[in-house]
N, C-alpha and C. Protein backbone atom coordinates (compact mmCIF):
# COMPACT_ATOMS: atom_id res chain seq x y z
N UNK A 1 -19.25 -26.25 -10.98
CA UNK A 1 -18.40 -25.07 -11.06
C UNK A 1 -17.94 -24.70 -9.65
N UNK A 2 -16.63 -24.53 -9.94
CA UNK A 2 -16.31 -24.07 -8.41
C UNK A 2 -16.63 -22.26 -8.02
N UNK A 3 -16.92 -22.13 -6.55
CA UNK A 3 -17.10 -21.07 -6.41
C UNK A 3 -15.79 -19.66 -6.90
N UNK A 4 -15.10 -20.19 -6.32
CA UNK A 4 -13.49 -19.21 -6.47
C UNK A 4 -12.91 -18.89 -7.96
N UNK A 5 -13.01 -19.56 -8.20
CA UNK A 5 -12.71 -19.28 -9.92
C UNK A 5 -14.00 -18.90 -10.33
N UNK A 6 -14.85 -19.26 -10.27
CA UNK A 6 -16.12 -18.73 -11.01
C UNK A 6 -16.12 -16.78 -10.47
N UNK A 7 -16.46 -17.36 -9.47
CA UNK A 7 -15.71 -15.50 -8.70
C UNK A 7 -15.10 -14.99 -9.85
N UNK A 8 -13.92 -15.33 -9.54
CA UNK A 8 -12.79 -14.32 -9.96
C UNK A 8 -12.96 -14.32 -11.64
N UNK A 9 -13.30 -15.34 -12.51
CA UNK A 9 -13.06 -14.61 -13.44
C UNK A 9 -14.53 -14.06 -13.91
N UNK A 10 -15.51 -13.63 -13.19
CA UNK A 10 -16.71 -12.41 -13.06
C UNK A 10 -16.32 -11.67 -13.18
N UNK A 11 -15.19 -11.39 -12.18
CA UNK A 11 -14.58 -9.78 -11.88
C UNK A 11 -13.81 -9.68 -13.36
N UNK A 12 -12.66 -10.97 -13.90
CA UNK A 12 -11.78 -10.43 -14.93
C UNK A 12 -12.93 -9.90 -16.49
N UNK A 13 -14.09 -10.59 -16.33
CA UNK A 13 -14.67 -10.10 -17.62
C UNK A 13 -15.55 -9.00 -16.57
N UNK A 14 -16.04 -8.30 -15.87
CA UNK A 14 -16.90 -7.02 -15.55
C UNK A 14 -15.67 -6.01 -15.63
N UNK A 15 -14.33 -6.14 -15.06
CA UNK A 15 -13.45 -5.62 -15.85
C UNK A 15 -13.13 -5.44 -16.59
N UNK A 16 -12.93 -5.94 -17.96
CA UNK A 16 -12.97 -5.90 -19.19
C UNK A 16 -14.18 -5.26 -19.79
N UNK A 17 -15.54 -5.45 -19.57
CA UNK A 17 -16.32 -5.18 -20.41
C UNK A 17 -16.59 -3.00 -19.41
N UNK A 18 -16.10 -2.83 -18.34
CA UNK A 18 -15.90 -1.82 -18.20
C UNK A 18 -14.54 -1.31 -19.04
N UNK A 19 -13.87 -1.62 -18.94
CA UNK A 19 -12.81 -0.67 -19.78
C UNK A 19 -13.19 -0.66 -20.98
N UNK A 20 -13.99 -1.34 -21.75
CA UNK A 20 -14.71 -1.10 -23.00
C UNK A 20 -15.30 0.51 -22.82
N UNK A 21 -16.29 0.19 -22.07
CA UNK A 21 -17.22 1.34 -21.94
C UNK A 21 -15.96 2.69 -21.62
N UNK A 22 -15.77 2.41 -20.73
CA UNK A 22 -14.49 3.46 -19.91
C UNK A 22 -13.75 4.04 -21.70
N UNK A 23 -13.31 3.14 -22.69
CA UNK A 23 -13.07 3.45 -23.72
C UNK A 23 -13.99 4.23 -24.46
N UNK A 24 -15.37 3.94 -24.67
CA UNK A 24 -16.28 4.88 -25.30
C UNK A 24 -16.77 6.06 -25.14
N UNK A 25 -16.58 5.76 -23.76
CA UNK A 25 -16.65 7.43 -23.00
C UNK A 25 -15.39 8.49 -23.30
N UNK A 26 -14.30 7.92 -23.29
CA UNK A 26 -13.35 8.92 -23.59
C UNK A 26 -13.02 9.06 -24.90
N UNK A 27 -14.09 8.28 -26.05
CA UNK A 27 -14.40 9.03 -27.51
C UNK A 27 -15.03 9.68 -27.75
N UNK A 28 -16.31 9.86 -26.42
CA UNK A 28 -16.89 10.73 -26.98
C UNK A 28 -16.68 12.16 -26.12
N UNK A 29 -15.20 11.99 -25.46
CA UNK A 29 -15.17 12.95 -24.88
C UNK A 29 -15.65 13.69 -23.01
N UNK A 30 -16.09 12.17 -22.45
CA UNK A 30 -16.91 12.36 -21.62
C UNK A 30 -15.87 11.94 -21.04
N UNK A 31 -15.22 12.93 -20.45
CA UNK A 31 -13.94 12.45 -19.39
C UNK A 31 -14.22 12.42 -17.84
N UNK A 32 -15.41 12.14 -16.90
CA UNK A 32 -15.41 12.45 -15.65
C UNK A 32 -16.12 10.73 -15.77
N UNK A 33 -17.25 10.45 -16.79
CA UNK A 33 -17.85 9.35 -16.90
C UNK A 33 -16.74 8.42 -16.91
N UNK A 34 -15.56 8.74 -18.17
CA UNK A 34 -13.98 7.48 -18.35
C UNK A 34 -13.69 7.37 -17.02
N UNK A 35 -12.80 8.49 -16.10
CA UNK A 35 -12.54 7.79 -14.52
C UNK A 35 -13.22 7.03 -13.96
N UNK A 36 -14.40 7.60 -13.71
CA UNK A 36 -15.11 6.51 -12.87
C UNK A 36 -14.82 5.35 -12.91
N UNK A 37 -15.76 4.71 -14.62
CA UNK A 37 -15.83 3.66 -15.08
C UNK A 37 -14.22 2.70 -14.70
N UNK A 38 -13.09 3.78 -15.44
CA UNK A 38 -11.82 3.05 -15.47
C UNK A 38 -11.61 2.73 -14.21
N UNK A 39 -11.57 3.68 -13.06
CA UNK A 39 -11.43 2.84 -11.86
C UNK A 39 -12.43 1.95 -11.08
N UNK A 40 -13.67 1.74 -11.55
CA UNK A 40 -14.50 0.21 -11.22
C UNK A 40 -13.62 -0.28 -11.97
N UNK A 41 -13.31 -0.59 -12.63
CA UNK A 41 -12.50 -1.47 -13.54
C UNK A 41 -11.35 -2.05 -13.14
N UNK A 42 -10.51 -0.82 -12.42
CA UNK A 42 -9.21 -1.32 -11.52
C UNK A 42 -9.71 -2.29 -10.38
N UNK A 43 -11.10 -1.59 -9.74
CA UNK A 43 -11.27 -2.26 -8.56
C UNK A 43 -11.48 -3.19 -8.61
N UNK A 44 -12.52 -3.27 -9.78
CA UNK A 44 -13.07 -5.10 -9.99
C UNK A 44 -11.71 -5.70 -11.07
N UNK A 45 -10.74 -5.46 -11.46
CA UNK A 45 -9.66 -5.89 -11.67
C UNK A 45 -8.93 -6.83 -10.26
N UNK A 46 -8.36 -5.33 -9.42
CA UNK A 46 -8.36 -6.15 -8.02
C UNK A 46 -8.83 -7.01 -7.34
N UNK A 47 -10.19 -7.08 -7.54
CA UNK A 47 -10.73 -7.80 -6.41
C UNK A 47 -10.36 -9.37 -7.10
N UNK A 48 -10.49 -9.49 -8.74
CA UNK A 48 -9.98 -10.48 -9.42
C UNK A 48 -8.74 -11.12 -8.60
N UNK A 49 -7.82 -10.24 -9.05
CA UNK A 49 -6.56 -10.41 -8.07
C UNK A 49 -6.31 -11.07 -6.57
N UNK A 50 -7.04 -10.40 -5.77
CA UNK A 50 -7.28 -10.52 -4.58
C UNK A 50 -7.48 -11.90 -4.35
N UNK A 51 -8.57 -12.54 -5.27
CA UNK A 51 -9.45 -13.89 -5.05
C UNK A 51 -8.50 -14.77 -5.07
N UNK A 52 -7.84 -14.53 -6.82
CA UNK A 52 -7.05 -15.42 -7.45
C UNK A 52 -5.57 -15.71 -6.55
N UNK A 53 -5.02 -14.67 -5.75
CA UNK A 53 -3.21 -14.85 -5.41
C UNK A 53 -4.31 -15.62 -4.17
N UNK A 54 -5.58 -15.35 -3.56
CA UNK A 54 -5.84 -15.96 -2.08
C UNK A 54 -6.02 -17.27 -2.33
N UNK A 55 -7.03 -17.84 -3.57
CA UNK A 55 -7.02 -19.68 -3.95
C UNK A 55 -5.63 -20.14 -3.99
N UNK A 56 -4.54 -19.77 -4.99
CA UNK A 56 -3.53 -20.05 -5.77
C UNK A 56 -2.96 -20.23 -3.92
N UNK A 57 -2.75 -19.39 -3.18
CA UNK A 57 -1.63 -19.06 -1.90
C UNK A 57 -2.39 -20.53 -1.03
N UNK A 58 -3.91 -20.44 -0.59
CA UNK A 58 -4.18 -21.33 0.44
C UNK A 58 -5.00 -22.64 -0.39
N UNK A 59 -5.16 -22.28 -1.35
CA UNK A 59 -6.33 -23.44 -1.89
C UNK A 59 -5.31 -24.13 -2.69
N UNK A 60 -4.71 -23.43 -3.83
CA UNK A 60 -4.04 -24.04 -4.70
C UNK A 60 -4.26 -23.70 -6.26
N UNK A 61 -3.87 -24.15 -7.33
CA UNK A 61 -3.78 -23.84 -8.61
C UNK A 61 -4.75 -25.43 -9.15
N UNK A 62 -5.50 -25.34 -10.12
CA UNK A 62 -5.97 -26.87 -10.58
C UNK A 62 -5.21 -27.14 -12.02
N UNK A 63 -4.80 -28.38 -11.89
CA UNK A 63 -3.86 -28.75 -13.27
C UNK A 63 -5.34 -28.97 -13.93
N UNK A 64 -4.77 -29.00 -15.17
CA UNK A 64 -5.72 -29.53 -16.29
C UNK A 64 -5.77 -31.28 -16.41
N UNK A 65 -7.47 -31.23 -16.37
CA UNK A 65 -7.77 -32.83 -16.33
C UNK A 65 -8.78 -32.96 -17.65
N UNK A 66 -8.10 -32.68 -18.40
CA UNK A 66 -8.69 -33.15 -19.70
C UNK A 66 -7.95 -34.41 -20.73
N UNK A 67 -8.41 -34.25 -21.93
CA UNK A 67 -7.31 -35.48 -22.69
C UNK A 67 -6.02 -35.21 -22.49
N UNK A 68 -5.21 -36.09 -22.51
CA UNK A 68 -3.51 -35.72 -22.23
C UNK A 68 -3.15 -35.27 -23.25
N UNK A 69 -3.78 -35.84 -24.65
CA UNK A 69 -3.28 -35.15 -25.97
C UNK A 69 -3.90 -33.83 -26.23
N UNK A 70 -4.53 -33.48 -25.12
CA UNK A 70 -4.91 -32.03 -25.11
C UNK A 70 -3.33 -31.10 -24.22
N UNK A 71 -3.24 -31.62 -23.30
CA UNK A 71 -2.28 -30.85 -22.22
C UNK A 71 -1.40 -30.03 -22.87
N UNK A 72 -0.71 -30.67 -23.80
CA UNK A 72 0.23 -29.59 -24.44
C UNK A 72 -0.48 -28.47 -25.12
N UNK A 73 -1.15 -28.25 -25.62
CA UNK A 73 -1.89 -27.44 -26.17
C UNK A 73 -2.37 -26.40 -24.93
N UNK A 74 -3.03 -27.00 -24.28
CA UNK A 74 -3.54 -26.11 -22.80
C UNK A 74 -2.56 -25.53 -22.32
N UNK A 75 -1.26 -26.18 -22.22
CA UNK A 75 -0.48 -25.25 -21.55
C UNK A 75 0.54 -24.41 -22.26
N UNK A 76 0.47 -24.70 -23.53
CA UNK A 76 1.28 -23.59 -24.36
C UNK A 76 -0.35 -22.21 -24.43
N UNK A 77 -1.21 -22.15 -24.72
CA UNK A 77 -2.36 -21.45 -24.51
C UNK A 77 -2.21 -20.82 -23.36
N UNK A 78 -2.34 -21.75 -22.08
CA UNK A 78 -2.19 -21.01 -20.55
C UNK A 78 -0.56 -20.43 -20.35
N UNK A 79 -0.01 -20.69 -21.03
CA UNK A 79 1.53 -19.23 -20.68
C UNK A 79 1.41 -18.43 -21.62
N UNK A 80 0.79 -18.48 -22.94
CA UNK A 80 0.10 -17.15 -23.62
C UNK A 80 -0.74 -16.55 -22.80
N UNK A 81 -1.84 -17.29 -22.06
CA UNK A 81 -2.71 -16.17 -21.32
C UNK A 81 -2.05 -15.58 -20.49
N UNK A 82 -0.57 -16.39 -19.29
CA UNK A 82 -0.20 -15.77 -18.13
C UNK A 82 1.06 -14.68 -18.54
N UNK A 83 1.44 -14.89 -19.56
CA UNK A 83 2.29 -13.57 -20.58
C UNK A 83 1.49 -12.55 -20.23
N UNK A 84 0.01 -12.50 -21.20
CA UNK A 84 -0.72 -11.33 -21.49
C UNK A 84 -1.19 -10.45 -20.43
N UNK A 85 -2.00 -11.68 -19.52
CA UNK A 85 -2.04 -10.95 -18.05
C UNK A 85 -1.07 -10.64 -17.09
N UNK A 86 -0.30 -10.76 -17.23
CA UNK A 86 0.84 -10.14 -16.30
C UNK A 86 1.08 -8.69 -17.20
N UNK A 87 1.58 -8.68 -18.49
CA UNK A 87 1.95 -7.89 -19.16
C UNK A 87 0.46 -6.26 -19.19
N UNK A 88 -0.83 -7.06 -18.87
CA UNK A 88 -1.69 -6.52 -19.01
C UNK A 88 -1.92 -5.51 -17.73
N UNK A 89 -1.45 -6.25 -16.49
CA UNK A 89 -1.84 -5.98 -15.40
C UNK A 89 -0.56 -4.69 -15.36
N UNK A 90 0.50 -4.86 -15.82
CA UNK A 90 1.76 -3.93 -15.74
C UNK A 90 1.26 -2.92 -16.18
N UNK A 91 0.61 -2.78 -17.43
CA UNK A 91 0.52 -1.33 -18.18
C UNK A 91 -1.02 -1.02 -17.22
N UNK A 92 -1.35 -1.25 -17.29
CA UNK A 92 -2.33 -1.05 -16.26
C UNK A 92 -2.08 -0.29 -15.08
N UNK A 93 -1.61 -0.72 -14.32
CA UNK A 93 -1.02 -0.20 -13.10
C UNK A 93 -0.32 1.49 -13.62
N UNK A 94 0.70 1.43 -14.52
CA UNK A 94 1.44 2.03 -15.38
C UNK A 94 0.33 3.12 -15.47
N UNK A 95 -0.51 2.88 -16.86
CA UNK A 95 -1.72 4.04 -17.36
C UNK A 95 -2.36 4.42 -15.97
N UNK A 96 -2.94 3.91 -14.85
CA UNK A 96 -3.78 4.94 -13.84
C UNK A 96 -2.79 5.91 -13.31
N UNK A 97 -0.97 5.09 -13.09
CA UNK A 97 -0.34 5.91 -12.09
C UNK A 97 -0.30 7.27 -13.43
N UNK A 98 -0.05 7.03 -14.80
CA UNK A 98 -0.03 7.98 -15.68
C UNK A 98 -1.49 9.77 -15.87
N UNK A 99 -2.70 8.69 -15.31
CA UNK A 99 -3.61 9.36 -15.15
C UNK A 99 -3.72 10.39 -14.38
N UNK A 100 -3.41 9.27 -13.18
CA UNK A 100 -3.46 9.62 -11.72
C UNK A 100 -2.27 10.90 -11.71
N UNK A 101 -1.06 11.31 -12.26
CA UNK A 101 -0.39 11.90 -12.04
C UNK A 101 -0.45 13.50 -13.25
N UNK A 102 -1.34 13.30 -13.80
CA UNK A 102 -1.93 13.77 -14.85
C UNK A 102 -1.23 14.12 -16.21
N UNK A 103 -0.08 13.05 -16.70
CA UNK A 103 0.41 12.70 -17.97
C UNK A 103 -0.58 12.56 -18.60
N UNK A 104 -1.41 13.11 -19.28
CA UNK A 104 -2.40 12.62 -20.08
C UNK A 104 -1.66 12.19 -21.57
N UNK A 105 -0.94 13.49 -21.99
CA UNK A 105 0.12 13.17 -23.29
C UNK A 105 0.42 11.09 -23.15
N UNK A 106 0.81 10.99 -22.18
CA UNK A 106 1.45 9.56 -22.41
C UNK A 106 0.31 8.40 -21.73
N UNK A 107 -0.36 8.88 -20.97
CA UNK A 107 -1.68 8.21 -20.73
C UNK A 107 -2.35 7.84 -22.14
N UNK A 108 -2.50 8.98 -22.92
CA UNK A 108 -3.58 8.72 -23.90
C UNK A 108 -2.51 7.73 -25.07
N UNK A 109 -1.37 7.40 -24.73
CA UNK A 109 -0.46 6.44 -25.56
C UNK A 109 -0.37 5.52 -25.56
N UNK A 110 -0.67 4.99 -24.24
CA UNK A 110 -0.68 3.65 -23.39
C UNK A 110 -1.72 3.02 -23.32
N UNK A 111 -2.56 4.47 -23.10
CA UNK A 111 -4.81 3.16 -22.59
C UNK A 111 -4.80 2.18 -24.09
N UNK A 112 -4.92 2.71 -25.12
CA UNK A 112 -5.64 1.56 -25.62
C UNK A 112 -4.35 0.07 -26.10
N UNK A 113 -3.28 0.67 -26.14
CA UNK A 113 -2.46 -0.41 -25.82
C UNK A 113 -2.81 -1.20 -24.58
N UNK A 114 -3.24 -0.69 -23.67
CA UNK A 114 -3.15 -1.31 -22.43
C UNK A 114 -4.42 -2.06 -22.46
N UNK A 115 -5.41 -1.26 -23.15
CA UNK A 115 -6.75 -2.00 -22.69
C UNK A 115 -7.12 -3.11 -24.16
N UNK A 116 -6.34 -3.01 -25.15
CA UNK A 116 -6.24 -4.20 -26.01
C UNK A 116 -5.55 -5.41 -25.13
N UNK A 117 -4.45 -5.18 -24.49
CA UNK A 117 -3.79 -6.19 -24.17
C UNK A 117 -4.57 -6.62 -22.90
N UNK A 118 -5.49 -6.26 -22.46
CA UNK A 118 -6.59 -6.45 -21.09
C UNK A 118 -7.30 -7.13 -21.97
N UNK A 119 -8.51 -6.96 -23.21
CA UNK A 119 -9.42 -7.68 -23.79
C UNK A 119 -8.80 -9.31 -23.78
N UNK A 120 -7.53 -9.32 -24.53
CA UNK A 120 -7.34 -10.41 -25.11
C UNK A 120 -7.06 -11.16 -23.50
N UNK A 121 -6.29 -10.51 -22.41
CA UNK A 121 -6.22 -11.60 -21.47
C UNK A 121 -7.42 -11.94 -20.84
N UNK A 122 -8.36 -11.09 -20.63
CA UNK A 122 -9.69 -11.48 -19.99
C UNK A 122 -10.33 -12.59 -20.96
N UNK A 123 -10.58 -12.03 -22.27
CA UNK A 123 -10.63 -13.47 -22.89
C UNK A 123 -9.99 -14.94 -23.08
N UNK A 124 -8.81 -14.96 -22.56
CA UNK A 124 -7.71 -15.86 -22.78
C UNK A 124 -8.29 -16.60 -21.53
N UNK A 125 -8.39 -15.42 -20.22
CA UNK A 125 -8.42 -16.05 -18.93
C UNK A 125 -9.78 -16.70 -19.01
N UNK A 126 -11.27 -16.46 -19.93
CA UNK A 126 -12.52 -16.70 -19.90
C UNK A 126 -11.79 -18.26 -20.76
N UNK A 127 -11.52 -18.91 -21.46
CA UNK A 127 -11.30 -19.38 -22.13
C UNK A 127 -10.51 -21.12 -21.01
N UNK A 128 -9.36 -20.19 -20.32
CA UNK A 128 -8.56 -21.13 -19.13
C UNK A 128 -9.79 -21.67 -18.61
N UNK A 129 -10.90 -20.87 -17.96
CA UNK A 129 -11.39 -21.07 -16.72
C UNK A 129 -12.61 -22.15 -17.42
N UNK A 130 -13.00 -21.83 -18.41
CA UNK A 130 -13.73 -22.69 -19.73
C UNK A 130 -13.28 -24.68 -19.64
N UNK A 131 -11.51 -24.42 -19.83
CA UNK A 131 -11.08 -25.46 -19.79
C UNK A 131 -11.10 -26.30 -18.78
N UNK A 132 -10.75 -25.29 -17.50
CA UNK A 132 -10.55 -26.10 -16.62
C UNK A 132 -11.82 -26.91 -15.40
N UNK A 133 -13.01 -25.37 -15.76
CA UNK A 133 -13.92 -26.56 -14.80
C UNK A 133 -15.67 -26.53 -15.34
N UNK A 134 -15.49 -25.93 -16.90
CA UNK A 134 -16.42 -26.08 -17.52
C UNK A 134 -16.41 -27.79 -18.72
N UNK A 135 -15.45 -27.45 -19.66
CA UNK A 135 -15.50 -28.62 -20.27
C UNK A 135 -15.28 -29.57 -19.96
N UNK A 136 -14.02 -29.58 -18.90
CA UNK A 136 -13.63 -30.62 -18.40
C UNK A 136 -13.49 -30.74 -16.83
N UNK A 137 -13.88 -31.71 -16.12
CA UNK A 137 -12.78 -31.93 -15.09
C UNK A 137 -11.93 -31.59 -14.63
N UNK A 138 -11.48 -30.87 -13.18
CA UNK A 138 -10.29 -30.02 -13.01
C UNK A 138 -9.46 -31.42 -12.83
N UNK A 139 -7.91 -31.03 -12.79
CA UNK A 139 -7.35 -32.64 -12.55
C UNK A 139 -6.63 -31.87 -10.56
N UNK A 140 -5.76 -32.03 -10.16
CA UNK A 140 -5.01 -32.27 -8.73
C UNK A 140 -5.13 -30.50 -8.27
N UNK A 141 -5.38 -30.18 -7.75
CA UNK A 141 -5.11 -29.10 -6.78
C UNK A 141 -4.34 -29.00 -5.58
N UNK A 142 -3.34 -28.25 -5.51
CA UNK A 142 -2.36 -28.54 -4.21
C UNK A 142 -1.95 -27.09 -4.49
N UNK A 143 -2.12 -26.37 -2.89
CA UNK A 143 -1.99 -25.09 -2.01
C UNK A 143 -0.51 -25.14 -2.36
N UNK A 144 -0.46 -23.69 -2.65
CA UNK A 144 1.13 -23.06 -2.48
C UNK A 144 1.71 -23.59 -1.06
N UNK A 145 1.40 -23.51 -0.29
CA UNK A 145 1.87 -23.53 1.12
C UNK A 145 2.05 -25.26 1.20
N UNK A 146 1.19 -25.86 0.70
CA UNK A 146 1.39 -27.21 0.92
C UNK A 146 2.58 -27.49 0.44
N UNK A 147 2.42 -27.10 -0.68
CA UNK A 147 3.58 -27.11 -1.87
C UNK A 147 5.14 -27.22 -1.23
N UNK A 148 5.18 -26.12 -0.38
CA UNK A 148 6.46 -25.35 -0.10
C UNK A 148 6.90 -25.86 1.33
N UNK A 149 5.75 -26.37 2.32
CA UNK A 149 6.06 -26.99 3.64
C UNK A 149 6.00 -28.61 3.45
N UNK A 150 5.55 -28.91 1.80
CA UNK A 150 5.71 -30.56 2.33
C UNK A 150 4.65 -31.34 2.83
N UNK A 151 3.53 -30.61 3.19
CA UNK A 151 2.64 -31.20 4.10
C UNK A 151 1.19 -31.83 2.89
């Protein structure tokens, strides 16, 4: 297992399984416990982030090195996951600035839209990271920068 991905997707499921909680708290009404929680959640969201644009920028992205009659499958799967998480990470951003600004009316419209569409990518992303250096073999890794200078 590589270190960097193993990292990062720690953070995408301790994120996830906080906005769970962060969710139960604000059913039962315990609204000082929901912030908290929700923003560990952003943070260890971020730090996800952080890891992932720093491998992808200097390390690189790993193709999939599994059966070839798998690949198509993996990668129609992996642009469903990179849909969800992008889309996930938007409302996200979206619901704290909503919090943060104290829309609650449209906050409370958005979280669990937002934090459904967070479950399924943290799972999607547990699932990528599954493929790529649990079941199988990662296949070529090559740095953005390599990528783009040629080298």
């Amino acid at each position: 297992m590589e270190l960097l991905p193993t990292l990062s997707t720690f953070f995408i499921v301790i994120s996830a399984i906080l906005v769970a909680i962060g969710w139960r708290f604000i059913i039962k009404n315990k609204r000082a416990a929901h912030k908290k929680v929700m923003i560990s959640a952003a943070i260890s969201a971020l730090a996800f982030f952080i890891i992932y644009m720093s491998r992808t920028i200097f390390i690189g992205n790993t193709s999939f090195g599994g059966p070839s009659d798998l690949e198509i499958y993996y990668t129609i799967f992996l642009i469903f996951h990179i849909f969800l998480a992008t889309s996930g990470a938007i409302f996200g951003v979206i619901t704290l600035i909503l919090a943060f600004k104290r829309k609650i009316a449209k906050h409370r419209k958005i979280g669990p839209v937002t934090s459904t569409i967070w479950f399924f990518s943290a799972a999607t992303g547990v699932v990528v990271y599954l493929l790529l250096y649990v079941f199988y073999d990662g296949g070529k890794t090559t740095s953005l920068l390599k990528a783009i200078l040629g080298t």
